[in-house]
PDB file of N, CA and C in Angstrom:
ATOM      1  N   UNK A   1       0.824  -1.196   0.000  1.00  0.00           N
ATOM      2  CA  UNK A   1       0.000   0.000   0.000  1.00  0.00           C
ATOM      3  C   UNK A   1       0.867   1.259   0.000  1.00  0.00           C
ATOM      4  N   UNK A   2       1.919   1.180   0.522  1.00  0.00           N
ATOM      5  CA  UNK A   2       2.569   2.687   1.240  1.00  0.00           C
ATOM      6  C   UNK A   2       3.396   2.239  -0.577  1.00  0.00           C
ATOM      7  N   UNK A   3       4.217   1.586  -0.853  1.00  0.00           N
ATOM      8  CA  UNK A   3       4.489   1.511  -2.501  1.00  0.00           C
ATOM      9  C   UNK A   3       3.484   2.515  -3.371  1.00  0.00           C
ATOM     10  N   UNK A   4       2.411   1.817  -3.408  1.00  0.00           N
ATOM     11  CA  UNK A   4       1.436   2.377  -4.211  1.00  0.00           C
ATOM     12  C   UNK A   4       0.964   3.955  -4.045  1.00  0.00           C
ATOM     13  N   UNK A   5       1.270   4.548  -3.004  1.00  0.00           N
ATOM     14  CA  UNK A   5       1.075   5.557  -2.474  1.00  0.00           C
ATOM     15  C   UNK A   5       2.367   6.564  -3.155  1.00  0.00           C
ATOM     16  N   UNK A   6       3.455   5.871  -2.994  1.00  0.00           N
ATOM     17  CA  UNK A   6       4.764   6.800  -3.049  1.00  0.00           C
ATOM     18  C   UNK A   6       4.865   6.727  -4.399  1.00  0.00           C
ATOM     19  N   UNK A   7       4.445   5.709  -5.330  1.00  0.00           N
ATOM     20  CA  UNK A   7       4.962   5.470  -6.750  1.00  0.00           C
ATOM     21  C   UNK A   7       3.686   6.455  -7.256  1.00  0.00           C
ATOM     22  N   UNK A   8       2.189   6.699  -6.737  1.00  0.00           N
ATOM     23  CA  UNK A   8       1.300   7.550  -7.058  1.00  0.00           C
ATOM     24  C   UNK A   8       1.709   9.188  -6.980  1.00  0.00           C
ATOM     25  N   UNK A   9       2.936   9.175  -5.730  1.00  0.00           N
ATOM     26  CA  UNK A   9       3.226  10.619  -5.648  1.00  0.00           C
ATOM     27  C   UNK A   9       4.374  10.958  -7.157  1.00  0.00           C
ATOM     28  N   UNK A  10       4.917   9.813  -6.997  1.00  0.00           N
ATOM     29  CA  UNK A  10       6.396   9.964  -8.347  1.00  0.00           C
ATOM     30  C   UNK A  10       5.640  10.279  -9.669  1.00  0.00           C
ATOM     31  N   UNK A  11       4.743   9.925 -10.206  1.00  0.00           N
ATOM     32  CA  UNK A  11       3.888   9.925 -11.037  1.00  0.00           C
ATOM     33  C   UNK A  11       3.261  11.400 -11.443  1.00  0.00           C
ATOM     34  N   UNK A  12       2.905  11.928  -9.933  1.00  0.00           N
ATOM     35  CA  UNK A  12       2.307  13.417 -10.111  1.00  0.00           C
ATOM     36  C   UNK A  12       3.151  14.451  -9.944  1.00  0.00           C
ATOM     37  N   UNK A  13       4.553  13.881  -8.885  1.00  0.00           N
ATOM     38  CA  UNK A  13       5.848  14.851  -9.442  1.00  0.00           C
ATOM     39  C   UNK A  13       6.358  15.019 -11.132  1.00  0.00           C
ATOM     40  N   UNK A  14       6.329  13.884 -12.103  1.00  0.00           N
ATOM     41  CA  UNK A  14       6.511  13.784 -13.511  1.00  0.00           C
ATOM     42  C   UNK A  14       5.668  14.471 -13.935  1.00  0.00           C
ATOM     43  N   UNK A  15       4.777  14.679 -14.173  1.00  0.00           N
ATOM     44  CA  UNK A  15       3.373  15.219 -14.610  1.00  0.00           C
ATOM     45  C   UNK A  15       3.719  17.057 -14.560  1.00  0.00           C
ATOM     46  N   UNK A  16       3.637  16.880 -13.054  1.00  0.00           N
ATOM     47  CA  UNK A  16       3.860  18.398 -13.248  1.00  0.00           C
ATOM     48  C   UNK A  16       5.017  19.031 -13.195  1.00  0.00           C
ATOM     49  N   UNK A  17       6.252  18.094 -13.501  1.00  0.00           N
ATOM     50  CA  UNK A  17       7.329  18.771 -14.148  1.00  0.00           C
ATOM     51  C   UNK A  17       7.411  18.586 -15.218  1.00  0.00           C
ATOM     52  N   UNK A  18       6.582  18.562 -16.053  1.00  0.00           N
ATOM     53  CA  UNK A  18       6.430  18.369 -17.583  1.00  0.00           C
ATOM     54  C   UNK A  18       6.608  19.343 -18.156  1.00  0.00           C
ATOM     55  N   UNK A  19       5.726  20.511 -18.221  1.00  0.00           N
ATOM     56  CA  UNK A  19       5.514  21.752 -18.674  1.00  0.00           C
ATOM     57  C   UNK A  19       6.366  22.644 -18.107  1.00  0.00           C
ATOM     58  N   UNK A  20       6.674  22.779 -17.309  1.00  0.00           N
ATOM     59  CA  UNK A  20       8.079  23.375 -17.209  1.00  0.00           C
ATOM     60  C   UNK A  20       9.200  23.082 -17.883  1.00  0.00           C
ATOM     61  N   UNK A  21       9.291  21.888 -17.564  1.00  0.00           N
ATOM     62  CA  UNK A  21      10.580  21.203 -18.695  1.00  0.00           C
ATOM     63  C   UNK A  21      10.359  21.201 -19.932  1.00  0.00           C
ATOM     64  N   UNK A  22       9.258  20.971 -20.855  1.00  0.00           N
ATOM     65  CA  UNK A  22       8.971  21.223 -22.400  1.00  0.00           C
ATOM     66  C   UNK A  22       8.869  22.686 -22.375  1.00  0.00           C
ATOM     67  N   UNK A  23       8.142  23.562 -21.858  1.00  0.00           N
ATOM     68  CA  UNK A  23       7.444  25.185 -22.271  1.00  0.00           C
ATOM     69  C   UNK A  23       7.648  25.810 -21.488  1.00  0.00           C
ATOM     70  N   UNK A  24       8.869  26.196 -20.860  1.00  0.00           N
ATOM     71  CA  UNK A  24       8.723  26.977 -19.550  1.00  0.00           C
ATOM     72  C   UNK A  24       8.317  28.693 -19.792  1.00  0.00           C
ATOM     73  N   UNK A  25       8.588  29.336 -20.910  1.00  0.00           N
ATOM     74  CA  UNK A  25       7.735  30.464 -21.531  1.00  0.00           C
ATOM     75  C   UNK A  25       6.484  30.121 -20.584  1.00  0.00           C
ATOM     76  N   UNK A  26       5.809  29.337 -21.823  1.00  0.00           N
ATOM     77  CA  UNK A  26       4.384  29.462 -21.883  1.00  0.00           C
ATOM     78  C   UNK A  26       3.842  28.648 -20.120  1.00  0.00           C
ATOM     79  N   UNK A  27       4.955  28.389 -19.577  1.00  0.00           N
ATOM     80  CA  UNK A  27       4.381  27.622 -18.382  1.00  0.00           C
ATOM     81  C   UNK A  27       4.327  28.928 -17.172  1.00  0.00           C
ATOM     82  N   UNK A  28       5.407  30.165 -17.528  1.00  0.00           N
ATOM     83  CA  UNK A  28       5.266  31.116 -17.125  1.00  0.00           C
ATOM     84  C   UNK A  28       3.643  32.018 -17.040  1.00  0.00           C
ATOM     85  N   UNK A  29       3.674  32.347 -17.977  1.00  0.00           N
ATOM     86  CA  UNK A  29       2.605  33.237 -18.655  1.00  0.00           C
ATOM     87  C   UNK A  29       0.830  32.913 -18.244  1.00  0.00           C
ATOM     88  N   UNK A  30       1.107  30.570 -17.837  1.00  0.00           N
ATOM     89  CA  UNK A  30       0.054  30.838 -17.333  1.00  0.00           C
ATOM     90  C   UNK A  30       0.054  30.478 -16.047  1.00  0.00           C
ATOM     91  N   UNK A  31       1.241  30.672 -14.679  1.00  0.00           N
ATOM     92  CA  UNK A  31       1.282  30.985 -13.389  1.00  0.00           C
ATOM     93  C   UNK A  31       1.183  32.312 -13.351  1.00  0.00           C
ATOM     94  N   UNK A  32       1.522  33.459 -14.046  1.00  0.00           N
ATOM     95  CA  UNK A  32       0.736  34.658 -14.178  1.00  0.00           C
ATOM     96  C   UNK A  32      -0.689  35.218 -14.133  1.00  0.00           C
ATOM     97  N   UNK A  33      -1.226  34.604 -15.343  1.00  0.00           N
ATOM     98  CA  UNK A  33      -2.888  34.336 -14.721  1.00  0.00           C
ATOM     99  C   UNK A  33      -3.465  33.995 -14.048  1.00  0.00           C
ATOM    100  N   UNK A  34      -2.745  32.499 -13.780  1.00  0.00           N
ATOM    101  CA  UNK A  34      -3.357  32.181 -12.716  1.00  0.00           C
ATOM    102  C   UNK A  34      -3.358  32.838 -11.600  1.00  0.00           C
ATOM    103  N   UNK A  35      -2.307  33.763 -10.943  1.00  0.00           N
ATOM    104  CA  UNK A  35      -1.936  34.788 -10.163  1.00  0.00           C
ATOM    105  C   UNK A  35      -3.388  35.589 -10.094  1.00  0.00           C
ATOM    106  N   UNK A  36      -4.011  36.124 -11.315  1.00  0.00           N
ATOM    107  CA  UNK A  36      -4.828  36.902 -11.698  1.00  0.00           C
ATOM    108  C   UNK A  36      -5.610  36.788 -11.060  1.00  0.00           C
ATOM    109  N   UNK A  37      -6.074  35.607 -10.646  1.00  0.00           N
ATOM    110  CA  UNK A  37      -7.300  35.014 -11.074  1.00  0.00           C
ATOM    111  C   UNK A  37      -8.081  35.248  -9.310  1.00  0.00           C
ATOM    112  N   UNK A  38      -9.048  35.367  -9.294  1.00  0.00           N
ATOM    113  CA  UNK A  38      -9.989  35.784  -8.087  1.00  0.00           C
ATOM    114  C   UNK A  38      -9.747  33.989  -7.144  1.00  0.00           C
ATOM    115  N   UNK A  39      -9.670  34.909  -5.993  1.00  0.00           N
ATOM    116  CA  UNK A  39      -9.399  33.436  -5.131  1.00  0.00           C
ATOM    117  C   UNK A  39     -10.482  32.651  -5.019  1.00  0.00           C
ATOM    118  N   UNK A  40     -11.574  32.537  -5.156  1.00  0.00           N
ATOM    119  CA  UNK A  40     -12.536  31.666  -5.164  1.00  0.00           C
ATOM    120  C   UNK A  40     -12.574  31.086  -6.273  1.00  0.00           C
ATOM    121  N   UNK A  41     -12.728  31.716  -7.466  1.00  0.00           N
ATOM    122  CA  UNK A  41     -12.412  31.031  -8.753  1.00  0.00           C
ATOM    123  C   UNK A  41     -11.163  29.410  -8.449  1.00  0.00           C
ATOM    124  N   UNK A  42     -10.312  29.567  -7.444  1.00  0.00           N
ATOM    125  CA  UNK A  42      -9.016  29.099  -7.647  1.00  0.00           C
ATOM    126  C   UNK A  42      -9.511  27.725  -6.883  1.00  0.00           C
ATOM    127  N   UNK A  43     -10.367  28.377  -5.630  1.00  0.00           N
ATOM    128  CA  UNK A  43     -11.057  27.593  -4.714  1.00  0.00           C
ATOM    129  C   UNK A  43     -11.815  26.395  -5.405  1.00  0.00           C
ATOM    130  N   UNK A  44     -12.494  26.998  -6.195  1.00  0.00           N
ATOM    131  CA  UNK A  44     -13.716  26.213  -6.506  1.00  0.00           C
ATOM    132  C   UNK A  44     -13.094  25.743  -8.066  1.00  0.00           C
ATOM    133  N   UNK A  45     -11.969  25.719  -8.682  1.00  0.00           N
ATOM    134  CA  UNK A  45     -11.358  24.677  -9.225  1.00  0.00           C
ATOM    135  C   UNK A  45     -10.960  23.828  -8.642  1.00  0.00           C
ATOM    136  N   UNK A  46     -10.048  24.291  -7.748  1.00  0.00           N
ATOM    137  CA  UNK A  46      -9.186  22.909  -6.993  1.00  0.00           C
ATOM    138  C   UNK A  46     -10.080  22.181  -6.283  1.00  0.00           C
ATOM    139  N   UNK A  47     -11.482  22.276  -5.906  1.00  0.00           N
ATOM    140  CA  UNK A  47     -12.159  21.609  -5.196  1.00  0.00           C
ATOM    141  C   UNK A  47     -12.624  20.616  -6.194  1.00  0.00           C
ATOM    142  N   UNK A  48     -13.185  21.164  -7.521  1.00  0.00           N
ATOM    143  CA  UNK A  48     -13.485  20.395  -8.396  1.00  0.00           C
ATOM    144  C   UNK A  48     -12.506  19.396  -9.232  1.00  0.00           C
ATOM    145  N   UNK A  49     -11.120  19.544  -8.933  1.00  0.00           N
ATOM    146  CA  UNK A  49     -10.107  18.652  -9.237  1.00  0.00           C
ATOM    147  C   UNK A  49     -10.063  17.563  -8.126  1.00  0.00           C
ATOM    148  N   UNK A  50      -9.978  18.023  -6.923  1.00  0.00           N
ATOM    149  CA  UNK A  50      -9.935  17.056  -5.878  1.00  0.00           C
ATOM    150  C   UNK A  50     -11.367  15.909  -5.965  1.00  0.00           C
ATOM    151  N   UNK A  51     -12.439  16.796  -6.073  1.00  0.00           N
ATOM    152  CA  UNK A  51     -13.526  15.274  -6.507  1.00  0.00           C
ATOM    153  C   UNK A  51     -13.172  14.481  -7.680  1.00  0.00           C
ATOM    154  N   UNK A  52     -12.970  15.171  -8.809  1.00  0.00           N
ATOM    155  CA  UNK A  52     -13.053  14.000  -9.967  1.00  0.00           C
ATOM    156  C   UNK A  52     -11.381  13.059  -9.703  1.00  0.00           C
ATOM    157  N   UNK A  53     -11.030  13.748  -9.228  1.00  0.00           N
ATOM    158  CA  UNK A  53      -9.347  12.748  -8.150  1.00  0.00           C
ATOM    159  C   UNK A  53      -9.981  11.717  -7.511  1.00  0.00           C
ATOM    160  N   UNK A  54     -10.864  11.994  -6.454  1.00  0.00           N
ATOM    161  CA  UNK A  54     -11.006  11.127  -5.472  1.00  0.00           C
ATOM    162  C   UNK A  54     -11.974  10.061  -6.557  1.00  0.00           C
ATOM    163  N   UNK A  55     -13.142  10.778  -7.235  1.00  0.00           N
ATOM    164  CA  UNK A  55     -14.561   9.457  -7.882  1.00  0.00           C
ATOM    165  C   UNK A  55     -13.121   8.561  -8.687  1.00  0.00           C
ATOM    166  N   UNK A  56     -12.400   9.489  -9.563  1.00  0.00           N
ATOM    167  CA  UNK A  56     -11.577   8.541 -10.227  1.00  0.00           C
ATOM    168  C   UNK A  56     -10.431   7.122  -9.577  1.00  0.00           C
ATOM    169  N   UNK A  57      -9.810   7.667  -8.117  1.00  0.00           N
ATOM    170  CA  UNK A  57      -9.370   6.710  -7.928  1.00  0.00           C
ATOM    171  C   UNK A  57     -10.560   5.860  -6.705  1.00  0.00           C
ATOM    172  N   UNK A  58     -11.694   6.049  -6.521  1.00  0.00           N
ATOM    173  CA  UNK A  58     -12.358   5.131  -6.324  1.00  0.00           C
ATOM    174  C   UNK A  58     -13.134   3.732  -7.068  1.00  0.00           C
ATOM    175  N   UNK A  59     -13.157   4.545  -8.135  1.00  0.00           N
ATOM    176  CA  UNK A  59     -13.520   3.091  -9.316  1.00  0.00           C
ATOM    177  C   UNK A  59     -12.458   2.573  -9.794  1.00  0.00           C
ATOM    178  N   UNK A  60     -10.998   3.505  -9.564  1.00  0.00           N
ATOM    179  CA  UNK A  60      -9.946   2.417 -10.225  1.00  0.00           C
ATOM    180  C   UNK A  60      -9.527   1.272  -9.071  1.00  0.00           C
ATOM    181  N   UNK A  61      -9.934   2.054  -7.629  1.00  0.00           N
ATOM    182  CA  UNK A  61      -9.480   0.855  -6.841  1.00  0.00           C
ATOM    183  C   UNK A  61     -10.358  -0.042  -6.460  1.00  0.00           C
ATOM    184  N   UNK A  62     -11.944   0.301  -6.607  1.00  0.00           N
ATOM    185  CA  UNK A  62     -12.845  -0.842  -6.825  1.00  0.00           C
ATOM    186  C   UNK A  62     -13.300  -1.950  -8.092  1.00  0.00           C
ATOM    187  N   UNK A  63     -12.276  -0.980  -8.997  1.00  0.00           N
ATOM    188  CA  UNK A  63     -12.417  -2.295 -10.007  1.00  0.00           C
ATOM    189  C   UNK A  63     -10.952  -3.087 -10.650  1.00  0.00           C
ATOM    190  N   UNK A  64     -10.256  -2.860  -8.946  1.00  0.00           N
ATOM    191  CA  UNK A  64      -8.683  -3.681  -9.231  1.00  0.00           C
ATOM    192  C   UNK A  64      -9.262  -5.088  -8.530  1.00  0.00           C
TER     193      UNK A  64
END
């Protein structure tokens, strides 16, 4: 379990050193906006990332 956990974190460290490492311009330009951006707006994305996170790894681990 604690494997699966740490190899899940290595996975989302790659991910989001992606775009930095291919586009760091354009990876700039949109931590800028995002800067912009009204804090609830920011809120109520990341909340909506964290559910479709959680529904998603609930059916992947109920249908391992």
């Amino acid at each position: 379990m604690l494997n699966s956990i740490l190899l899940a974190i290595c996975f989302v460290l790659i991910v989001e050193g992606l775009m930095p490492l291919i586009l760091p311009d354009k990876w700039k330009q949109f931590l800028m906006q995002m800067a912009l951006q009204p804090s609830e707006s920011l809120r109520r994305m990341g909340g909506v990332l964290v559910v479709i996170g959680a529904i998603s790894a609930y059916f992947l681990i109920m249908n391992a």
